[in-house]
C-alpha atoms as a PDB file:
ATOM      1  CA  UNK A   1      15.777   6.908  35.680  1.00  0.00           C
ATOM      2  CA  UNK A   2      13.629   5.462  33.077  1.00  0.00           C
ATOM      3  CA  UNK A   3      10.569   3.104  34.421  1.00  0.00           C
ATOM      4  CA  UNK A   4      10.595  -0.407  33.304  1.00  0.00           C
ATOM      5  CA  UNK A   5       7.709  -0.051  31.307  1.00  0.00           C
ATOM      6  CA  UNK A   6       9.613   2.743  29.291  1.00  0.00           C
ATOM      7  CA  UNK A   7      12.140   0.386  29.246  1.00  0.00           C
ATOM      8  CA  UNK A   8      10.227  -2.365  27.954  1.00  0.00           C
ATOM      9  CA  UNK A   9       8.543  -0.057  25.203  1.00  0.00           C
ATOM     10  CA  UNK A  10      12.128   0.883  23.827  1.00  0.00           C
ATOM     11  CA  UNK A  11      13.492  -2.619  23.665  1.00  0.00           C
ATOM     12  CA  UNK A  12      10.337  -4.092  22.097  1.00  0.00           C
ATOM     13  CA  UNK A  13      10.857  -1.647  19.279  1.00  0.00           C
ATOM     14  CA  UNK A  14      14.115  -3.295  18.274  1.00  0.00           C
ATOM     15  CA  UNK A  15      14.649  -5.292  15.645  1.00  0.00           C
ATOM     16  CA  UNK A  16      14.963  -9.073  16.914  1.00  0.00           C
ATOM     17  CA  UNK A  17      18.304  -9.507  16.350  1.00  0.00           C
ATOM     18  CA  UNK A  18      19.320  -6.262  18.138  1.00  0.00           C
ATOM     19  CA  UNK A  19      17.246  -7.412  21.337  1.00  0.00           C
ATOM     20  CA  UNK A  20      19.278  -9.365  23.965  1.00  0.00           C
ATOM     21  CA  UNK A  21      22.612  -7.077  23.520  1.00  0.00           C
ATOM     22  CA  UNK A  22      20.628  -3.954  24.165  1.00  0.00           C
ATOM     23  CA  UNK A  23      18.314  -5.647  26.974  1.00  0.00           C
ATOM     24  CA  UNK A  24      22.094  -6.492  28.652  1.00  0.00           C
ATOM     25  CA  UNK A  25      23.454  -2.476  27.973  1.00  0.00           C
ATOM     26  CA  UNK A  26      21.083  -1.426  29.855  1.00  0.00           C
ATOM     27  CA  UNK A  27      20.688  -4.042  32.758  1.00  0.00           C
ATOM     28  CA  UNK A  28      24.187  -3.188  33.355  1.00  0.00           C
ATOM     29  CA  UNK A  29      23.563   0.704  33.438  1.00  0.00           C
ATOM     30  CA  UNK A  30      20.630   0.712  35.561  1.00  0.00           C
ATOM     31  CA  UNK A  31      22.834  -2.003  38.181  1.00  0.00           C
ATOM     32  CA  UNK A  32      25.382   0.914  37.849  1.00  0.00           C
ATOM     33  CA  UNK A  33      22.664   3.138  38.533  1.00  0.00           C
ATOM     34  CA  UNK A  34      22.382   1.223  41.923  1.00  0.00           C
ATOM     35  CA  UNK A  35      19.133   0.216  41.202  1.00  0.00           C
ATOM     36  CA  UNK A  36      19.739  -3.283  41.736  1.00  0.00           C
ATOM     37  CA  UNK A  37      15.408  -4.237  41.784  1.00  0.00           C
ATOM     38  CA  UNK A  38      15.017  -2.853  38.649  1.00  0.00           C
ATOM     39  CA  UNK A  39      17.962  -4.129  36.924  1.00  0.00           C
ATOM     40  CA  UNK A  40      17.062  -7.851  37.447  1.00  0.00           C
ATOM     41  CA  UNK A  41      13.635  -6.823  36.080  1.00  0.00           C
ATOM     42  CA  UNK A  42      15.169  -5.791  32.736  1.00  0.00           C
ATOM     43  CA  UNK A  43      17.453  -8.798  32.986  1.00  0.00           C
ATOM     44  CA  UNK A  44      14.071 -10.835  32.947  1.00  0.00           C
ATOM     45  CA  UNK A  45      12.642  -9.199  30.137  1.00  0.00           C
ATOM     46  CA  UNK A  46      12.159 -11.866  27.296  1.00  0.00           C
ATOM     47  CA  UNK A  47      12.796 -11.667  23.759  1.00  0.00           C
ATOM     48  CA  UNK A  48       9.882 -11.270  21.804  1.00  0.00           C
ATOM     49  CA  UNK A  49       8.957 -13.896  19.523  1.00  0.00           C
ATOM     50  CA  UNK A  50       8.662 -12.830  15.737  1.00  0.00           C
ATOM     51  CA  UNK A  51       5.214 -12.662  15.219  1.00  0.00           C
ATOM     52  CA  UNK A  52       4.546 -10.971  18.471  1.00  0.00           C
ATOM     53  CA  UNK A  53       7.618  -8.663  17.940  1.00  0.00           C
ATOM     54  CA  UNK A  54       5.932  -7.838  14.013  1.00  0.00           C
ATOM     55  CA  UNK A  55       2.556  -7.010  15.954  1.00  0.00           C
ATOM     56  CA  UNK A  56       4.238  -4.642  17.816  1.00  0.00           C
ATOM     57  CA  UNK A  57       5.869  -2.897  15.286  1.00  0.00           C
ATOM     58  CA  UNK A  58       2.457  -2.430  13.648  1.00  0.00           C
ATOM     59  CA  UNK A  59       0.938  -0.931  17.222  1.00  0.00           C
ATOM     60  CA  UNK A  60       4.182   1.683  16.600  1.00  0.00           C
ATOM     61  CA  UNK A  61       3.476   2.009  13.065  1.00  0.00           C
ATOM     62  CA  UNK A  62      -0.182   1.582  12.110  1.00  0.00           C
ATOM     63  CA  UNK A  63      -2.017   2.457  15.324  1.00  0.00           C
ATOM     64  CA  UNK A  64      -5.127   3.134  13.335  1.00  0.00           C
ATOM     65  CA  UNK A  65      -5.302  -0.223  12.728  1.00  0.00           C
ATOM     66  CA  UNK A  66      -4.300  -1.273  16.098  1.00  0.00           C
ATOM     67  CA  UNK A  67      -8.193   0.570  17.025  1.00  0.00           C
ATOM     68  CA  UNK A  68      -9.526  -0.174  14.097  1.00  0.00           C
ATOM     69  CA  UNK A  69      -9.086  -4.311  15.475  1.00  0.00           C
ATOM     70  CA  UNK A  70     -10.113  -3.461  18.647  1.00  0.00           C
ATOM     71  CA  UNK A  71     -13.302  -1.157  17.517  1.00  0.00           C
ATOM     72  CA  UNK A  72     -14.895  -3.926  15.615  1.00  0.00           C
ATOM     73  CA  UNK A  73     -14.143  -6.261  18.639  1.00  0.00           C
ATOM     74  CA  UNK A  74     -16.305  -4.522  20.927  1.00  0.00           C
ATOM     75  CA  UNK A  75     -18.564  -4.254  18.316  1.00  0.00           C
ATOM     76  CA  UNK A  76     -18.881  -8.251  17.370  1.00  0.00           C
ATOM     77  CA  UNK A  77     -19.267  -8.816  21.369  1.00  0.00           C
ATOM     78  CA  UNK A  78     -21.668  -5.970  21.490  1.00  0.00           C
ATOM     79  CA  UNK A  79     -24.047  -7.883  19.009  1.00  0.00           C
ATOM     80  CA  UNK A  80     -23.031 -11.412  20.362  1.00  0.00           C
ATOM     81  CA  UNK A  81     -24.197  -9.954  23.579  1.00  0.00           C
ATOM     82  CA  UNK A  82     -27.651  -8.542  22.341  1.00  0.00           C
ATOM     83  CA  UNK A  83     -27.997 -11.327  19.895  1.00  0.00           C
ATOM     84  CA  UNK A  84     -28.551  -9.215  16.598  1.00  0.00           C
ATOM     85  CA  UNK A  85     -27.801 -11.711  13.858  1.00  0.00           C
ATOM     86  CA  UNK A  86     -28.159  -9.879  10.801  1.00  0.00           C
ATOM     87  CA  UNK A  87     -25.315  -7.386  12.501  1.00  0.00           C
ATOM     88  CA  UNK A  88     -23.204 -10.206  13.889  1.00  0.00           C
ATOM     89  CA  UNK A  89     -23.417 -11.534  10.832  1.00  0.00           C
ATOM     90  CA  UNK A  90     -22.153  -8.195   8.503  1.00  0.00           C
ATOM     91  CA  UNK A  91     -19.769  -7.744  11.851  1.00  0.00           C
ATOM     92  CA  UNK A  92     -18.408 -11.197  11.252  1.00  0.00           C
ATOM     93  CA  UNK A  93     -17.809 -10.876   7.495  1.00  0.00           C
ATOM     94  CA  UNK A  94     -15.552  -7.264   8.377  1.00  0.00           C
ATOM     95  CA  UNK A  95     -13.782  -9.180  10.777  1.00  0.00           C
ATOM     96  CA  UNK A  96     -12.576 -11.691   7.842  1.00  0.00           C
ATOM     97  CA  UNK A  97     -11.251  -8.805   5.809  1.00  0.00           C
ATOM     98  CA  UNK A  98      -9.835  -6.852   8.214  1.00  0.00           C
ATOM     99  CA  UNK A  99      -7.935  -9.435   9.624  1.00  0.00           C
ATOM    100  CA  UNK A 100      -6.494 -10.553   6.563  1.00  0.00           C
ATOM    101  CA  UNK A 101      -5.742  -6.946   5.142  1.00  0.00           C
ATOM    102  CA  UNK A 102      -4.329  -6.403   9.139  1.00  0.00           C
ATOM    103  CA  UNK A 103      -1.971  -9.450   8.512  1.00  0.00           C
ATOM    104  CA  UNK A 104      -0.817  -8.380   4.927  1.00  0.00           C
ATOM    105  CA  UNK A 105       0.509  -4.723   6.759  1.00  0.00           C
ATOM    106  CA  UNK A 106       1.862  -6.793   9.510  1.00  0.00           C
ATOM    107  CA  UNK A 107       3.560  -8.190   6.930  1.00  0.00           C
ATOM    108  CA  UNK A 108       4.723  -5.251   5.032  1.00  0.00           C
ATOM    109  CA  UNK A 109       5.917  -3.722   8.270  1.00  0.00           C
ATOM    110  CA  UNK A 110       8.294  -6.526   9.127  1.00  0.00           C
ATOM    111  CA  UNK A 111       9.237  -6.984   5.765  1.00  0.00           C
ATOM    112  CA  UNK A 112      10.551  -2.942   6.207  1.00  0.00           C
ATOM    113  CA  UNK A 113      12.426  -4.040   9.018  1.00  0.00           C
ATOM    114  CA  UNK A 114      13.935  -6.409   7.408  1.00  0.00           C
ATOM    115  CA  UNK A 115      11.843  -9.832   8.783  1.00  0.00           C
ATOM    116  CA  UNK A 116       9.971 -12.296   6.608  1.00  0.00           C
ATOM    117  CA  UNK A 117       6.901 -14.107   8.139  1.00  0.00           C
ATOM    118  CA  UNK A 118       6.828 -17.578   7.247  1.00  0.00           C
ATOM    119  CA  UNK A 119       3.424 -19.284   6.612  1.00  0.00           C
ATOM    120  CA  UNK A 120       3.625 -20.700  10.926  1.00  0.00           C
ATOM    121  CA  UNK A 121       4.037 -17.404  11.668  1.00  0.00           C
ATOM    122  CA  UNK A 122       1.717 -15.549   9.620  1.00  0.00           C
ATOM    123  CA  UNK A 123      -1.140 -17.838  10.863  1.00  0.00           C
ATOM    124  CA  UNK A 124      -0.289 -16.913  14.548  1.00  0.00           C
ATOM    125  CA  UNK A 125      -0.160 -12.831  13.822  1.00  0.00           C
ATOM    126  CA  UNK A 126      -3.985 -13.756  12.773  1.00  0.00           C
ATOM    127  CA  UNK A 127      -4.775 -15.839  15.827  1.00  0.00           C
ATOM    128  CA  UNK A 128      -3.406 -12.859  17.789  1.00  0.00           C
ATOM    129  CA  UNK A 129      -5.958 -10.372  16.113  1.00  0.00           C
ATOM    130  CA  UNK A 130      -8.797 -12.819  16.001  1.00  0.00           C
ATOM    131  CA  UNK A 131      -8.152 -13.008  19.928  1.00  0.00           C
ATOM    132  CA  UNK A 132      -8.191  -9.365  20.014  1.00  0.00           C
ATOM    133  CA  UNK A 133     -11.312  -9.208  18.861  1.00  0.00           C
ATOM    134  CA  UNK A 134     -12.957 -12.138  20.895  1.00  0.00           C
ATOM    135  CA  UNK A 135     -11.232 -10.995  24.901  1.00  0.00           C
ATOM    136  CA  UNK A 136     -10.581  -7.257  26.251  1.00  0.00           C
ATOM    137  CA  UNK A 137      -8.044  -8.464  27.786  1.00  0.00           C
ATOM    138  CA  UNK A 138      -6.780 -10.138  24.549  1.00  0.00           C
ATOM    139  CA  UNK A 139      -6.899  -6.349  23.147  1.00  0.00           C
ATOM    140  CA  UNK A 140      -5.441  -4.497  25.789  1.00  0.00           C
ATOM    141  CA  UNK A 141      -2.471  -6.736  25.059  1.00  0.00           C
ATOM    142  CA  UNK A 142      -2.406  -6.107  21.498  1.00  0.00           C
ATOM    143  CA  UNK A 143      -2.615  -2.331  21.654  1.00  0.00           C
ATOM    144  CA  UNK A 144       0.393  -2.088  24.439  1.00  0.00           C
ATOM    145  CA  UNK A 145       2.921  -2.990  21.871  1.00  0.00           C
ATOM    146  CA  UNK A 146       4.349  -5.263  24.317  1.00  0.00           C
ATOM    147  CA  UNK A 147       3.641  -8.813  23.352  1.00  0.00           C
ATOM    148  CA  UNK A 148       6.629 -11.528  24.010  1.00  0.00           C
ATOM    149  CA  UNK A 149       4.651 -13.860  22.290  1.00  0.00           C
ATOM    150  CA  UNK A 150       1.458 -14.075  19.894  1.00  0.00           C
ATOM    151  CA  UNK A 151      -1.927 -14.238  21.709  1.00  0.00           C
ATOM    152  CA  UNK A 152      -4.183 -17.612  21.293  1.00  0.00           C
ATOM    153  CA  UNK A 153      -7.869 -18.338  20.609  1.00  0.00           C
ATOM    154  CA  UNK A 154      -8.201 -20.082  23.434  1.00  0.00           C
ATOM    155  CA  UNK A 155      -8.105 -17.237  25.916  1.00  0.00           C
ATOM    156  CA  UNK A 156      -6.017 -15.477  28.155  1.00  0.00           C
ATOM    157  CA  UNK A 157      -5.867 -15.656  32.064  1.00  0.00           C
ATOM    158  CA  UNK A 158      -3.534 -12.569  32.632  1.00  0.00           C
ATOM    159  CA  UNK A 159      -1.703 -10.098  30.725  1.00  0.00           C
ATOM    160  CA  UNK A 160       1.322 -11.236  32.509  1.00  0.00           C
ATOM    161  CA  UNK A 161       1.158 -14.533  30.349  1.00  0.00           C
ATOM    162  CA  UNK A 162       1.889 -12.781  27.009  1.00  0.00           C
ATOM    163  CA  UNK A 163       3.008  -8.903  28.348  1.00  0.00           C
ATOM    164  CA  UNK A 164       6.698  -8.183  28.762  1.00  0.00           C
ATOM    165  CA  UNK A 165       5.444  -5.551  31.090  1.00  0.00           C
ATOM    166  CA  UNK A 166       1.282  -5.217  32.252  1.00  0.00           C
ATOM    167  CA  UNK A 167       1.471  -1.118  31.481  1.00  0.00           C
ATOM    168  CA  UNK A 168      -0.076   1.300  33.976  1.00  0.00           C
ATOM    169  CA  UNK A 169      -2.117   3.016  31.453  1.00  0.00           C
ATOM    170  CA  UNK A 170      -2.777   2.330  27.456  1.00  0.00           C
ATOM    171  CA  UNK A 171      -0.321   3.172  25.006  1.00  0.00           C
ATOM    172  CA  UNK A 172      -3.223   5.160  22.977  1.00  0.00           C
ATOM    173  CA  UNK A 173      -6.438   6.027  23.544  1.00  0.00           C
ATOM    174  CA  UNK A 174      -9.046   4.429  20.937  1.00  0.00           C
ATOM    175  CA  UNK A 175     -11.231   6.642  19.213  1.00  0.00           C
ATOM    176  CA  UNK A 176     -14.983   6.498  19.799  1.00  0.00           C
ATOM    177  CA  UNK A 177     -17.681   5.832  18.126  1.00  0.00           C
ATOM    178  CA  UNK A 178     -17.626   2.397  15.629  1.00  0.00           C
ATOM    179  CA  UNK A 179     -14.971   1.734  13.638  1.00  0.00           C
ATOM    180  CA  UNK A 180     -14.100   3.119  10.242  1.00  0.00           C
ATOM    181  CA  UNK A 181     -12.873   0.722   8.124  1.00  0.00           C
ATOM    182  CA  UNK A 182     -10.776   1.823   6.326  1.00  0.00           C
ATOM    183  CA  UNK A 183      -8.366  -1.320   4.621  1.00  0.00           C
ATOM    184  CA  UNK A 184     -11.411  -3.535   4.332  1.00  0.00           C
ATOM    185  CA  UNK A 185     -12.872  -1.947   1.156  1.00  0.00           C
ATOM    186  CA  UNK A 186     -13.911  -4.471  -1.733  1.00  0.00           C
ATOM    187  CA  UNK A 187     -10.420  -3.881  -3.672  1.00  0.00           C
ATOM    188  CA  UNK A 188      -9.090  -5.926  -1.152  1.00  0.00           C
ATOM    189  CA  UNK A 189     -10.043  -8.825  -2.761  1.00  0.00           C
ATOM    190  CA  UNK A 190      -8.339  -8.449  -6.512  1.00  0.00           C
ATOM    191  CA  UNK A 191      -5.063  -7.192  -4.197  1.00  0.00           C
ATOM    192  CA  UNK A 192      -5.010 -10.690  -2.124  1.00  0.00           C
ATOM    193  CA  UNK A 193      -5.271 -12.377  -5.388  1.00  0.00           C
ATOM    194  CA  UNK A 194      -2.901 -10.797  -6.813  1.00  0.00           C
ATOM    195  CA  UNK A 195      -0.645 -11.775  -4.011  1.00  0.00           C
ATOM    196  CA  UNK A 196      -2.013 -15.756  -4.391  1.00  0.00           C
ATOM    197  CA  UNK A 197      -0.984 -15.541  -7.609  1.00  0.00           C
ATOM    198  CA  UNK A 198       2.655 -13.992  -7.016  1.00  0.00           C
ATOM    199  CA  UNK A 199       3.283 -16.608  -4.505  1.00  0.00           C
ATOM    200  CA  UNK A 200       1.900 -19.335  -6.712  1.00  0.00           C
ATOM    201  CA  UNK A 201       4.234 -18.018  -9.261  1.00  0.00           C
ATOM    202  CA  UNK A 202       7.105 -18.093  -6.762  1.00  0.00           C
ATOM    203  CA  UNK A 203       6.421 -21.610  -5.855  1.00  0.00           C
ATOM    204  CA  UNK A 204       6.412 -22.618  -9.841  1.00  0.00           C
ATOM    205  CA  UNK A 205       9.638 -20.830 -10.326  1.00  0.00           C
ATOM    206  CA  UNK A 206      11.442 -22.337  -7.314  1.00  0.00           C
ATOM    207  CA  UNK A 207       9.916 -25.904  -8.821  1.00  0.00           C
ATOM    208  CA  UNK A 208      11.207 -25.150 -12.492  1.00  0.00           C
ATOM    209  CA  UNK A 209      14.554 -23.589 -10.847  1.00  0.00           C
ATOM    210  CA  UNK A 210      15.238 -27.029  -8.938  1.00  0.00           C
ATOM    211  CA  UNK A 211      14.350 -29.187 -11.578  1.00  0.00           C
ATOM    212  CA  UNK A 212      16.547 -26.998 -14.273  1.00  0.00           C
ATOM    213  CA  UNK A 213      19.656 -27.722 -11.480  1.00  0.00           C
ATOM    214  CA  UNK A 214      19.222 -31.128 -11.554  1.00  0.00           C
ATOM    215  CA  UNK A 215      18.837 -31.547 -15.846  1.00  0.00           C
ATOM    216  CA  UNK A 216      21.760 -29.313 -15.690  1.00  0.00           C
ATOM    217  CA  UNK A 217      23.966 -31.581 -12.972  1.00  0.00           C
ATOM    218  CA  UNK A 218      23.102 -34.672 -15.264  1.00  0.00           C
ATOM    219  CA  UNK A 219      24.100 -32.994 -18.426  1.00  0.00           C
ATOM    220  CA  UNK A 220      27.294 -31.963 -16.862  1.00  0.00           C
ATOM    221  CA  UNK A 221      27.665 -35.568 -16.021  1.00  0.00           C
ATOM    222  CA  UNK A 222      27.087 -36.673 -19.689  1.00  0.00           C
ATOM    223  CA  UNK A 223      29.194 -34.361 -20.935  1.00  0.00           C
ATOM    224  CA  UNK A 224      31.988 -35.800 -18.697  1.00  0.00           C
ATOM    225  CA  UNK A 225      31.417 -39.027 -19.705  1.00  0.00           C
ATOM    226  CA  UNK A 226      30.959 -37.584 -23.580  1.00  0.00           C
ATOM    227  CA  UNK A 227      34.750 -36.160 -22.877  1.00  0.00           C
ATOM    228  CA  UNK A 228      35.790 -39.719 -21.901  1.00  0.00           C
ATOM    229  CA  UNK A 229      34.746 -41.544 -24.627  1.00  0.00           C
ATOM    230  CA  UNK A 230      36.064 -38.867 -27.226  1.00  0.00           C
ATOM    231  CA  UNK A 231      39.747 -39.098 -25.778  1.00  0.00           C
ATOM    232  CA  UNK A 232      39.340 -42.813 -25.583  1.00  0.00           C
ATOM    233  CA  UNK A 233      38.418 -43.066 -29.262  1.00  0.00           C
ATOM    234  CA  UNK A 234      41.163 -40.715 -29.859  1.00  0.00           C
ATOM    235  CA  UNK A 235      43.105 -43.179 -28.436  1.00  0.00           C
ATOM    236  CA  UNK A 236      41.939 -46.087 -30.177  1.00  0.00           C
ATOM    237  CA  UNK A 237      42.586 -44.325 -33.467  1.00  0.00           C
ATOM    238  CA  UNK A 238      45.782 -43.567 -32.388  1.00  0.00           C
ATOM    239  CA  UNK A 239      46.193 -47.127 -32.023  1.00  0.00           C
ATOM    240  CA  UNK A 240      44.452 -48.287 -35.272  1.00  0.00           C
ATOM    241  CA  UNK A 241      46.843 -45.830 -37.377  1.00  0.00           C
ATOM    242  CA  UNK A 242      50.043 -47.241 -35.582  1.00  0.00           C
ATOM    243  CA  UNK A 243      48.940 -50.599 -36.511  1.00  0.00           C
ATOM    244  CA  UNK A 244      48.492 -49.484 -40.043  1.00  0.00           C
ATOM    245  CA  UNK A 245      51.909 -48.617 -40.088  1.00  0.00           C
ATOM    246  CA  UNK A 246      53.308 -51.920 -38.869  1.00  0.00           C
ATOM    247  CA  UNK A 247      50.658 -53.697 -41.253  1.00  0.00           C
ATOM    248  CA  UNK A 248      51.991 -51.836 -44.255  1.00  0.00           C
ATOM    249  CA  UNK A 249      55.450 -52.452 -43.478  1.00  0.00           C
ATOM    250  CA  UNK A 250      54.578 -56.181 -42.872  1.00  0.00           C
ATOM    251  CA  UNK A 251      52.727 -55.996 -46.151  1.00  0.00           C
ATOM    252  CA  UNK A 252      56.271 -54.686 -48.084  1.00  0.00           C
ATOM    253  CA  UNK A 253      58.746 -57.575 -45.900  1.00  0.00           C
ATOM    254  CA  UNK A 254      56.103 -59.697 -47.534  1.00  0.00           C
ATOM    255  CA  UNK A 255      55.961 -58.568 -50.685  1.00  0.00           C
ATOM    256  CA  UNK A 256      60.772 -58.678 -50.411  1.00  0.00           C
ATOM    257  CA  UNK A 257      60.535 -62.317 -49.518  1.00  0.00           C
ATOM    258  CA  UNK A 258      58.206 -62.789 -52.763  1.00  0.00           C
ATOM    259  CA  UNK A 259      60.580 -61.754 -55.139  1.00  0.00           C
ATOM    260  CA  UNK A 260      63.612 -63.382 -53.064  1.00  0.00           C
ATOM    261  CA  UNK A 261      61.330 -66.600 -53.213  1.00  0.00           C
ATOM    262  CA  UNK A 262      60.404 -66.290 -56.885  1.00  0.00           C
ATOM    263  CA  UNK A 263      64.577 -66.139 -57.334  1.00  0.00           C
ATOM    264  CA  UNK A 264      65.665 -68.972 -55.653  1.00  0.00           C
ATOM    265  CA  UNK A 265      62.683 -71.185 -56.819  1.00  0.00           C
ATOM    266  CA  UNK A 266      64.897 -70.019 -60.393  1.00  0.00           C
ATOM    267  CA  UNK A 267      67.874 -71.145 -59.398  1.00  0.00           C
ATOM    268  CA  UNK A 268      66.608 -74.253 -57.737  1.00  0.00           C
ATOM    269  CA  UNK A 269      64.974 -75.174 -60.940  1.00  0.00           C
ATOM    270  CA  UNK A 270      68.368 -74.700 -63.187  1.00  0.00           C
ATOM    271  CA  UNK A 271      70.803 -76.757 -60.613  1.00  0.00           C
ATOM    272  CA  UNK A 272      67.778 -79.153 -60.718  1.00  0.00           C
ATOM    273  CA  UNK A 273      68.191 -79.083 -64.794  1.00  0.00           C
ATOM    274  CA  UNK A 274      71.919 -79.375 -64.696  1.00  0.00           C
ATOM    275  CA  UNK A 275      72.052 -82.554 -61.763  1.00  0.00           C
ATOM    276  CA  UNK A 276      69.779 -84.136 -64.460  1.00  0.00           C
ATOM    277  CA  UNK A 277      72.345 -83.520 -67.339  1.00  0.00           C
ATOM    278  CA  UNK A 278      75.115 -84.555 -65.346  1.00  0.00           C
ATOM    279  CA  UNK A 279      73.196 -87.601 -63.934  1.00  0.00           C
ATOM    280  CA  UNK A 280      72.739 -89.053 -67.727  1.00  0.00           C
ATOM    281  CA  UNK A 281      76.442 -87.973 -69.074  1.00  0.00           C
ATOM    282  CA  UNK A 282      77.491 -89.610 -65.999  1.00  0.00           C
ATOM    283  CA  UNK A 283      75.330 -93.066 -67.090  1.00  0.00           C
ATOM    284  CA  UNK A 284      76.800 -92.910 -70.451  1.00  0.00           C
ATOM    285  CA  UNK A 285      80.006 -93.156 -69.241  1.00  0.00           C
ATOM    286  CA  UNK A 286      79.229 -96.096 -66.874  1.00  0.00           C
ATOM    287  CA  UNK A 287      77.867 -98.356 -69.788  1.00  0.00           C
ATOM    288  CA  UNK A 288      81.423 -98.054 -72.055  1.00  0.00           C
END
């Protein structure tokens, strides 16, 4: 039967999302196993958060750099202790680089499983190195590939705090003698850049991608309302033409009752004429 730190070690190398159905697999075959102790142990295992979880990965991945952290550690306390400034001071300047190129492979190696660090969690992977180098105890947490959650700056009364398991021994022995270096060197600084830049670019495309949406929701909208108005004016014309018609036809009855006019205003005139003849024969007569 496995130990629960092998346990531990297995499940912690699990992508997030595959943690708490494996965690309950095998809680139920170790209760099977009739080891009831241990299976409430796995039970209480907790699901690492993501930065912790992407430090882990890199302990699995990148162990080099796991020792390289913890080298230059001892080495900052080491001149701390002895008070060697100009040493602390070159120390201090290779702990800014090496946590930042240390962060970018955290990084990479979530990013390969499939993770993306946001910005909160990016700044806690580098609080968790930065404590690394500042407490032993901080380290020996870092380098067990265990962490449930990140490690803080402000210090750390027990592994038990941050551990999903305190290990019986270390996961790797560090090399000895002082650290190589070895992601630190001064092309580090073009590469971060670089990566400003991309980002920066991101950010301006997201920008110019949101505002493009909205110009093209609002000229969708005036379009609409273009559409309207054309089958409205369609409509008017419609109407203007029809009443053409009905003018042009009112225009011809017109133009009928002219002409009948013009006739009887004819005949009105020549029955006016003959009354008047009639009218003086009709004197003439009276006077004989």
């Amino acid at each position: 039967m496995a130990s629960l730190q092998e346990i531990a070690e297995e499940l912690y190398g699990l992508a997030p999302e595959e943690f708490t159905e494996a965690r309950t697999r095998v809680e139920k075959e170790v209760r099977s196993s009739g080891d009831r102790a241990l299976a409430k142990q796995v039970k209480a295992l907790r699901r690492p958060a993501l930065p912790a979880w992407a430090v882990n990965q890199l302990v699995r991945e990148r162990a080099d750099l796991v020792h390289q952290v913890v080298a230059l550690g001892e080495s900052l306390r080491e001149a701390q202790s002895l008070l060697q400034g100009n040493a602390l001071r070159e120390l201090t300047k290779q702990r800014r680089r090496l946590v930042a190129a240390v962060t970018a492979q955290v990084k990479e190696v979530a990013a390969g499983r499939g993770q993306r660090l946001s910005d909160a969690a990016t700044r806690q992977v580098e609080e968790t190195l930065q404590a690394a180098m500042a407490d032993p105890r901080a380290a020996e947490a870092l380098a067990s590939g265990l962490l449930a959650q990140p490690l803080s700056s402000t210090g750390l009364e027990s592994l038990a705090e941050v551990l999903a398991v305190v290990p019986d021994e270390p996961r790797t022995e560090a090399p000895s003698g002082p650290p190589t270096l070895t992601v630190v060197q001064d092309d580090e600084r073009p590469l971060r850049e670089a990566q400003d830049r991309v980002e920066a670019a991101g950010k301006a495309v997201r920008k110019a991608t949101k505002a493009r949406d909205k110009l093209r929701e609002k000229r969708e909208k005036a379009q609409a309302k273009v559409l309207q108005l054309e089958a409205e004016l369609d409509e008017l014309r419609r109407q203007v033409a029809e009443l053409e018609g009905h003018t042009e036809d009112a225009a011809e009855a017109v133009s009928e009752l002219d002409e009948e006019l013009e006739g009887a205003e004819a005949e009105l005139a020549e029955a006016a004429e003959e009354a008047e003849v009639a009218a003086k024969e009709l004197k003439k007569l009276k006077k004989r």
